[in-house]
N, C-alpha and C. Protein backbone atom coordinates (compact mmCIF):
# COMPACT_ATOMS: atom_id res chain seq x y z
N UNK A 1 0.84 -1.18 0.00
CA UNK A 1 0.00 0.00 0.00
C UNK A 1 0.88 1.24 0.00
N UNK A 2 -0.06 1.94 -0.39
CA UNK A 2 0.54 3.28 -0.61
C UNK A 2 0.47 4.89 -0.12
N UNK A 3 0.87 6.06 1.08
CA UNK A 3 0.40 6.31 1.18
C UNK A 3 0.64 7.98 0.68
N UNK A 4 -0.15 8.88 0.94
CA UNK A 4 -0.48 9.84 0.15
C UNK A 4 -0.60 11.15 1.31
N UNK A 5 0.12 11.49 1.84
CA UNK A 5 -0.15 12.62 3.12
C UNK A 5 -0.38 13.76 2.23
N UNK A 6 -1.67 14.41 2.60
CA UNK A 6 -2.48 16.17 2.51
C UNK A 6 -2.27 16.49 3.98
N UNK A 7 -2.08 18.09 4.09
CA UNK A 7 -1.81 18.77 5.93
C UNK A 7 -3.35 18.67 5.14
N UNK A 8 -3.83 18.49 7.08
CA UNK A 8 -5.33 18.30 7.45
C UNK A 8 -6.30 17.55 7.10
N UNK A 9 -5.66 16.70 6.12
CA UNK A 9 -6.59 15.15 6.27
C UNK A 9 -5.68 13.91 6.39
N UNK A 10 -6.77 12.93 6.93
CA UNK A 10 -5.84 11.84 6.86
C UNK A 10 -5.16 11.07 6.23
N UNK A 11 -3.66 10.50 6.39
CA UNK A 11 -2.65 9.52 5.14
C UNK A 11 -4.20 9.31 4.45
N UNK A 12 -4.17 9.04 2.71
CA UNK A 12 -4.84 7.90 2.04
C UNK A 12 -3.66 6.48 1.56
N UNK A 13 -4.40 5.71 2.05
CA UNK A 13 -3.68 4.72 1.47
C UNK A 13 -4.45 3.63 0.22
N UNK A 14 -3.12 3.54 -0.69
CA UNK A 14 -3.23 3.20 -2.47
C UNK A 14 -3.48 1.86 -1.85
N UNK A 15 -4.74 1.57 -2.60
CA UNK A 15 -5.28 -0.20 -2.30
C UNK A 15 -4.74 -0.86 -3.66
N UNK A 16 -4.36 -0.39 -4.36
CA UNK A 16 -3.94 -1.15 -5.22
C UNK A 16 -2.48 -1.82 -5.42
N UNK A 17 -2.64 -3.05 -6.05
CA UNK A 17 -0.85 -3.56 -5.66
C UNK A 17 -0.16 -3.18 -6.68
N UNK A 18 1.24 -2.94 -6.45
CA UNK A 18 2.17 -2.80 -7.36
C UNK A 18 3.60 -3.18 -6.99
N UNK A 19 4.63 -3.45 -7.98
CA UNK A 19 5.73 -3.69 -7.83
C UNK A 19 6.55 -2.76 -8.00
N UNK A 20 7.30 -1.92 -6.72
CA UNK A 20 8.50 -0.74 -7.12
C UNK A 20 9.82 -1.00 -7.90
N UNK A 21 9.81 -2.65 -7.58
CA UNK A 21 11.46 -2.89 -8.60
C UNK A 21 10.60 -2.46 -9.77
N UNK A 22 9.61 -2.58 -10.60
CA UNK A 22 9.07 -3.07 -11.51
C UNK A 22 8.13 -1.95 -12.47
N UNK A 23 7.84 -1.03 -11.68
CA UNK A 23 6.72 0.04 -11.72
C UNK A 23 7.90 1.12 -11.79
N UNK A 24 7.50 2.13 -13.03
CA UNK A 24 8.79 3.27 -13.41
C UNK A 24 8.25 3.79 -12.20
N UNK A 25 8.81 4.98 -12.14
CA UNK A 25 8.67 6.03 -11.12
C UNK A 25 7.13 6.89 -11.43
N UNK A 26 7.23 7.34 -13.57
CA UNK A 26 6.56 7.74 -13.26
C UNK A 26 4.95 7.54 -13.15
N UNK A 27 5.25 5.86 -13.82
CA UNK A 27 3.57 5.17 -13.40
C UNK A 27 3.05 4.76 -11.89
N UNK A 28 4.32 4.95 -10.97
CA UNK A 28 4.22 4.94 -9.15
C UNK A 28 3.50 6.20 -9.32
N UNK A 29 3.75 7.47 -9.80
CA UNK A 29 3.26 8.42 -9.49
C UNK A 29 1.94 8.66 -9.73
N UNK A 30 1.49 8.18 -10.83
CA UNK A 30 0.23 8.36 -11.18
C UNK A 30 -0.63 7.52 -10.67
N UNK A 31 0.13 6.32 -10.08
CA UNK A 31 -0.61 5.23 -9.05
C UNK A 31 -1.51 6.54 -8.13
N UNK A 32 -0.43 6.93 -7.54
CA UNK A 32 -0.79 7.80 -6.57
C UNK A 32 -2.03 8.60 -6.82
N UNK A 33 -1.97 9.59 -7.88
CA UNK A 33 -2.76 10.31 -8.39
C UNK A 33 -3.82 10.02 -8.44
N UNK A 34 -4.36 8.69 -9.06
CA UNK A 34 -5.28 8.18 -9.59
C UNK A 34 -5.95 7.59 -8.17
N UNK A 35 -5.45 6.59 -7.47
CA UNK A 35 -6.05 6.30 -6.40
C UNK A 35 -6.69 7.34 -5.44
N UNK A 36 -5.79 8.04 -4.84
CA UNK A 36 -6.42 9.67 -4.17
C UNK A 36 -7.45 10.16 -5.00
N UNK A 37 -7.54 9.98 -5.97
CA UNK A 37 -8.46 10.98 -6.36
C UNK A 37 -10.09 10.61 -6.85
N UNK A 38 -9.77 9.47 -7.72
CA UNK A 38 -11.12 8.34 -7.92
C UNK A 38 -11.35 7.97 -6.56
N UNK A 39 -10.82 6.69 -5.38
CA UNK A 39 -11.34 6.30 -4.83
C UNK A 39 -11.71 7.70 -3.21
N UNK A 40 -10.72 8.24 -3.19
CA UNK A 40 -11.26 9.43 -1.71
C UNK A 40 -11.58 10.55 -2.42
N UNK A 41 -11.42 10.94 -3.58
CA UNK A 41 -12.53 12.02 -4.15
C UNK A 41 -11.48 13.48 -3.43
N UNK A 42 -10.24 12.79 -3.63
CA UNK A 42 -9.37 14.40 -3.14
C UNK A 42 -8.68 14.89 -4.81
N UNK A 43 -8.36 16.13 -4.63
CA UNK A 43 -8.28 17.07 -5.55
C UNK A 43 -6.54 16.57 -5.87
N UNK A 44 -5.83 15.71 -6.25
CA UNK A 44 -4.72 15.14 -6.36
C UNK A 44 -4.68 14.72 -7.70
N UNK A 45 -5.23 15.12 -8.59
CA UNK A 45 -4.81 14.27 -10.49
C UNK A 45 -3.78 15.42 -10.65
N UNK A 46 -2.93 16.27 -10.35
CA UNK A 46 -2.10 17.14 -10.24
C UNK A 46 -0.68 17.01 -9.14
N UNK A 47 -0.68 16.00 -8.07
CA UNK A 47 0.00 15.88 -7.00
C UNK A 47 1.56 15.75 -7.40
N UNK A 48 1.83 14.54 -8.61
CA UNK A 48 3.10 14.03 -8.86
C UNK A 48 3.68 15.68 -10.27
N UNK A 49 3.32 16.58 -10.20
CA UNK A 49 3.66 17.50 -11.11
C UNK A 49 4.87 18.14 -11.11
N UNK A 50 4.95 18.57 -9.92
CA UNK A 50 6.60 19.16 -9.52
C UNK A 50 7.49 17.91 -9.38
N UNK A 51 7.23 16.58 -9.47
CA UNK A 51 8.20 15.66 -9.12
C UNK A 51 8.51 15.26 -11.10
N UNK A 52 7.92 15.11 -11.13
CA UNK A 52 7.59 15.01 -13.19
C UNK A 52 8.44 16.20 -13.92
N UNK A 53 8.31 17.35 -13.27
CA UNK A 53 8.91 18.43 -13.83
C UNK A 53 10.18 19.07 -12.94
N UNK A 54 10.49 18.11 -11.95
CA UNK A 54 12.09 18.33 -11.71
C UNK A 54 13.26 17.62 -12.23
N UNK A 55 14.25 18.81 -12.50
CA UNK A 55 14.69 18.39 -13.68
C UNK A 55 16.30 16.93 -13.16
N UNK A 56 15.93 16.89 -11.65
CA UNK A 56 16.84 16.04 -11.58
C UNK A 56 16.22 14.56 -11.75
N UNK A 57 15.05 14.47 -11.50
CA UNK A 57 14.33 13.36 -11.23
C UNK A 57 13.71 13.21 -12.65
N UNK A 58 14.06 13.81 -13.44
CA UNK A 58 12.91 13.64 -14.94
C UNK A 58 14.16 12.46 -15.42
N UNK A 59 14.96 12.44 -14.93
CA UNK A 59 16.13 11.49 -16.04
C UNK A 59 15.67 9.44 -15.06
N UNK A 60 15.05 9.72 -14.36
CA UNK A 60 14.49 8.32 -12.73
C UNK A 60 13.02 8.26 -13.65
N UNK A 61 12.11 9.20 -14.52
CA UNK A 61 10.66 8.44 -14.31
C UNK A 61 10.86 7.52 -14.67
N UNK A 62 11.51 6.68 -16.32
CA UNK A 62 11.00 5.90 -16.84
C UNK A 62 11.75 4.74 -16.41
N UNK A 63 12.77 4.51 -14.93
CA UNK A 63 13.06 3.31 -14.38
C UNK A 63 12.23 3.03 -12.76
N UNK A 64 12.56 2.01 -12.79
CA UNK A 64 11.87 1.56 -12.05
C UNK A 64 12.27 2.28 -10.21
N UNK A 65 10.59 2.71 -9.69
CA UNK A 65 10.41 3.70 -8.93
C UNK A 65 11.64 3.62 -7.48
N UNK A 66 11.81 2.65 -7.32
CA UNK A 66 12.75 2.08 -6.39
C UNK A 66 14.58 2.78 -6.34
N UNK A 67 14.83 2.84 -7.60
CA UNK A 67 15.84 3.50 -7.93
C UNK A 67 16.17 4.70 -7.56
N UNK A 68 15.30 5.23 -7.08
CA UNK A 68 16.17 7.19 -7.01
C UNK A 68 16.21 6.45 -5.14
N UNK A 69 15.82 5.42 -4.62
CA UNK A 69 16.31 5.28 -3.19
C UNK A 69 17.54 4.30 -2.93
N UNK A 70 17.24 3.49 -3.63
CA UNK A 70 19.05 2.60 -3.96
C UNK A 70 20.12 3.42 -3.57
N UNK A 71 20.31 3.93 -4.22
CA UNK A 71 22.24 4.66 -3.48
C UNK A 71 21.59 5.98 -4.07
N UNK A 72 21.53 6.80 -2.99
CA UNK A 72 21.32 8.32 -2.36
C UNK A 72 22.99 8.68 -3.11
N UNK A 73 23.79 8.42 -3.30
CA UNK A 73 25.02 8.61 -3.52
C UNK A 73 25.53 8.58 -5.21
N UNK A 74 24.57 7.95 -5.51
CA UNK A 74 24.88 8.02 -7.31
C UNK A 74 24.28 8.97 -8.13
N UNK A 75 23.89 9.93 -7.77
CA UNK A 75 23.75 11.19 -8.35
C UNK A 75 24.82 11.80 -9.13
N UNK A 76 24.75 12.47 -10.12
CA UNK A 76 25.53 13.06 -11.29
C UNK A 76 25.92 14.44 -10.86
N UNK A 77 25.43 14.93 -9.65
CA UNK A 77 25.33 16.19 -9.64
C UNK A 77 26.41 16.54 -8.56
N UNK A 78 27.03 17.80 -8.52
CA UNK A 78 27.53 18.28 -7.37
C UNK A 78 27.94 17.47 -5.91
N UNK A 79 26.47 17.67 -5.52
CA UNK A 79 26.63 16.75 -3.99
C UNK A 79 26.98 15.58 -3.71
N UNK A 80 26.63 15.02 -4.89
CA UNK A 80 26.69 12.80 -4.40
C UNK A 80 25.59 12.81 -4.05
N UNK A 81 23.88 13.78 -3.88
CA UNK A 81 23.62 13.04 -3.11
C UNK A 81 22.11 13.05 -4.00
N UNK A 82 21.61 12.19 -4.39
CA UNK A 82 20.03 12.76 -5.34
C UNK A 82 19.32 13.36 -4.82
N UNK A 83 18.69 12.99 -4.15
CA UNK A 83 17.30 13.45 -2.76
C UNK A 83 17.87 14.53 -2.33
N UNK A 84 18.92 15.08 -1.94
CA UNK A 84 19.33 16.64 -2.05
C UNK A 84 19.61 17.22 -3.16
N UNK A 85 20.13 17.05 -4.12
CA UNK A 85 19.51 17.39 -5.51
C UNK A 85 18.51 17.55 -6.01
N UNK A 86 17.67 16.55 -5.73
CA UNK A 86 15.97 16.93 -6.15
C UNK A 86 15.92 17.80 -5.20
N UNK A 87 15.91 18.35 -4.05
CA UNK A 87 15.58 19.25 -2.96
C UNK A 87 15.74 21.00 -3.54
N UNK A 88 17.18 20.57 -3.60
CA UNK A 88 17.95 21.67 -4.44
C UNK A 88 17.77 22.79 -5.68
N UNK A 89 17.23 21.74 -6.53
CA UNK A 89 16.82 21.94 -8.07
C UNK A 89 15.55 22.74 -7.81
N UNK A 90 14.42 22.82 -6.52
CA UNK A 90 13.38 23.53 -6.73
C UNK A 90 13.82 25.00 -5.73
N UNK A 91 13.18 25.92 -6.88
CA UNK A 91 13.48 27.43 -6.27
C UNK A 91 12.88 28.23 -4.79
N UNK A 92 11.57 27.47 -4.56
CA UNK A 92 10.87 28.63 -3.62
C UNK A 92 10.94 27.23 -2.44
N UNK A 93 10.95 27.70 -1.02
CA UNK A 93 11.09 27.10 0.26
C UNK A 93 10.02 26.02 0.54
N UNK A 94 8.71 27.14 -0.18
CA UNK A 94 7.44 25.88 0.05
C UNK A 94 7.51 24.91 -1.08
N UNK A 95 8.19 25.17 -2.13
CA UNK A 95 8.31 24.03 -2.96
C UNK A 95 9.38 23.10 -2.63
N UNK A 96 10.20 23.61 -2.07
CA UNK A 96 11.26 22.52 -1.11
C UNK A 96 10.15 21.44 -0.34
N UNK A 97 9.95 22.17 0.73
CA UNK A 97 8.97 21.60 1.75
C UNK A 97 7.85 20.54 0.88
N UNK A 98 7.75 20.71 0.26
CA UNK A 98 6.95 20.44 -0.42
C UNK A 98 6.94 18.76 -1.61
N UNK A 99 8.22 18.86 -2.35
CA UNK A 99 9.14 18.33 -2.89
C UNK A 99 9.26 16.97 -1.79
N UNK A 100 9.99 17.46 -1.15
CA UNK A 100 10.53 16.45 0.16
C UNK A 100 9.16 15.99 0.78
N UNK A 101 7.86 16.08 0.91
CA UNK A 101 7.07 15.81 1.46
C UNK A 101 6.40 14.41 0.77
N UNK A 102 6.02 14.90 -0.71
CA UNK A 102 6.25 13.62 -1.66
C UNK A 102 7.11 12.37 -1.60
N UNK A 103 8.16 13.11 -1.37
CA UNK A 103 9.44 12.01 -1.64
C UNK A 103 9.06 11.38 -0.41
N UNK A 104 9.12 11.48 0.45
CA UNK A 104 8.97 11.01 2.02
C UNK A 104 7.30 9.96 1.48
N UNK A 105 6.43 10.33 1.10
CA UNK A 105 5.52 9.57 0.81
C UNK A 105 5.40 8.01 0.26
N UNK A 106 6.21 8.59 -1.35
CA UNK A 106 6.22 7.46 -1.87
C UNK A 106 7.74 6.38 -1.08
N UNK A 107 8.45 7.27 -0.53
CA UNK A 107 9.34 6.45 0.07
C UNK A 107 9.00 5.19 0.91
N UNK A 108 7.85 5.33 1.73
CA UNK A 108 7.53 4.65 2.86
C UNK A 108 6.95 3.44 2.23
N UNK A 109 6.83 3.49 0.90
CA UNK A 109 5.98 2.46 0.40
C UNK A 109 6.63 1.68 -0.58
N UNK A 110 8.10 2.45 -0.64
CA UNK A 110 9.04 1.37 -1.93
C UNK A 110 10.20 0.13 -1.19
């Protein structure tokens, strides 16, 4: 399962099964999307957008979702480190916060 944190309502969790070795990143994402939004009727067909359109993580959708957590350390970029790279790459604080809030989501579930 999968879960999906909004501030002020409760985790939803994805009833549907999937495989993270197996499932790109960015069909995990739309897992997401799609479940939140058909089955709890929350405003989420938009949620995975800033993760889709960051430009460190756009090169991770089309492998399998599991991968950008494997080695935090094989990043191309500067730091060594991805997940601070993806952090990095977005400009405004609440989109940080924000960014990382996702990641922390689908993390708990790969």
């Amino acid at each position: 399962m999968a879960d999906i944190s909004k501030a002020g309502t409760q985790t939803y969790m994805v009833e549907g099964s999937y495989d993270p070795s197996k499932m790109t990143l960015s069909e995990f994402i739309e897992l997401f999307e799609k479940e939140s939004t058909e089955k709890a009727g929350r405003q989420n067909t938009n949620w995975g957008n800033s993760l889709r359109k960051n430009p460190v993580l756009k090169e991770y959708l089309n492998q399998p979702a599991i991968k950008i957590f494997e080695n935090k350390e094989s990043s191309k970029r500067e730091s060594g480190n991805l997940l601070k790279d993806v952090q990095d790459a977005v400009k405004s604080d609440s989109g940080k916060s924000g960014i990382q809030s996702k990641i922390r989501s689908i993390k708990k579930y790969l």
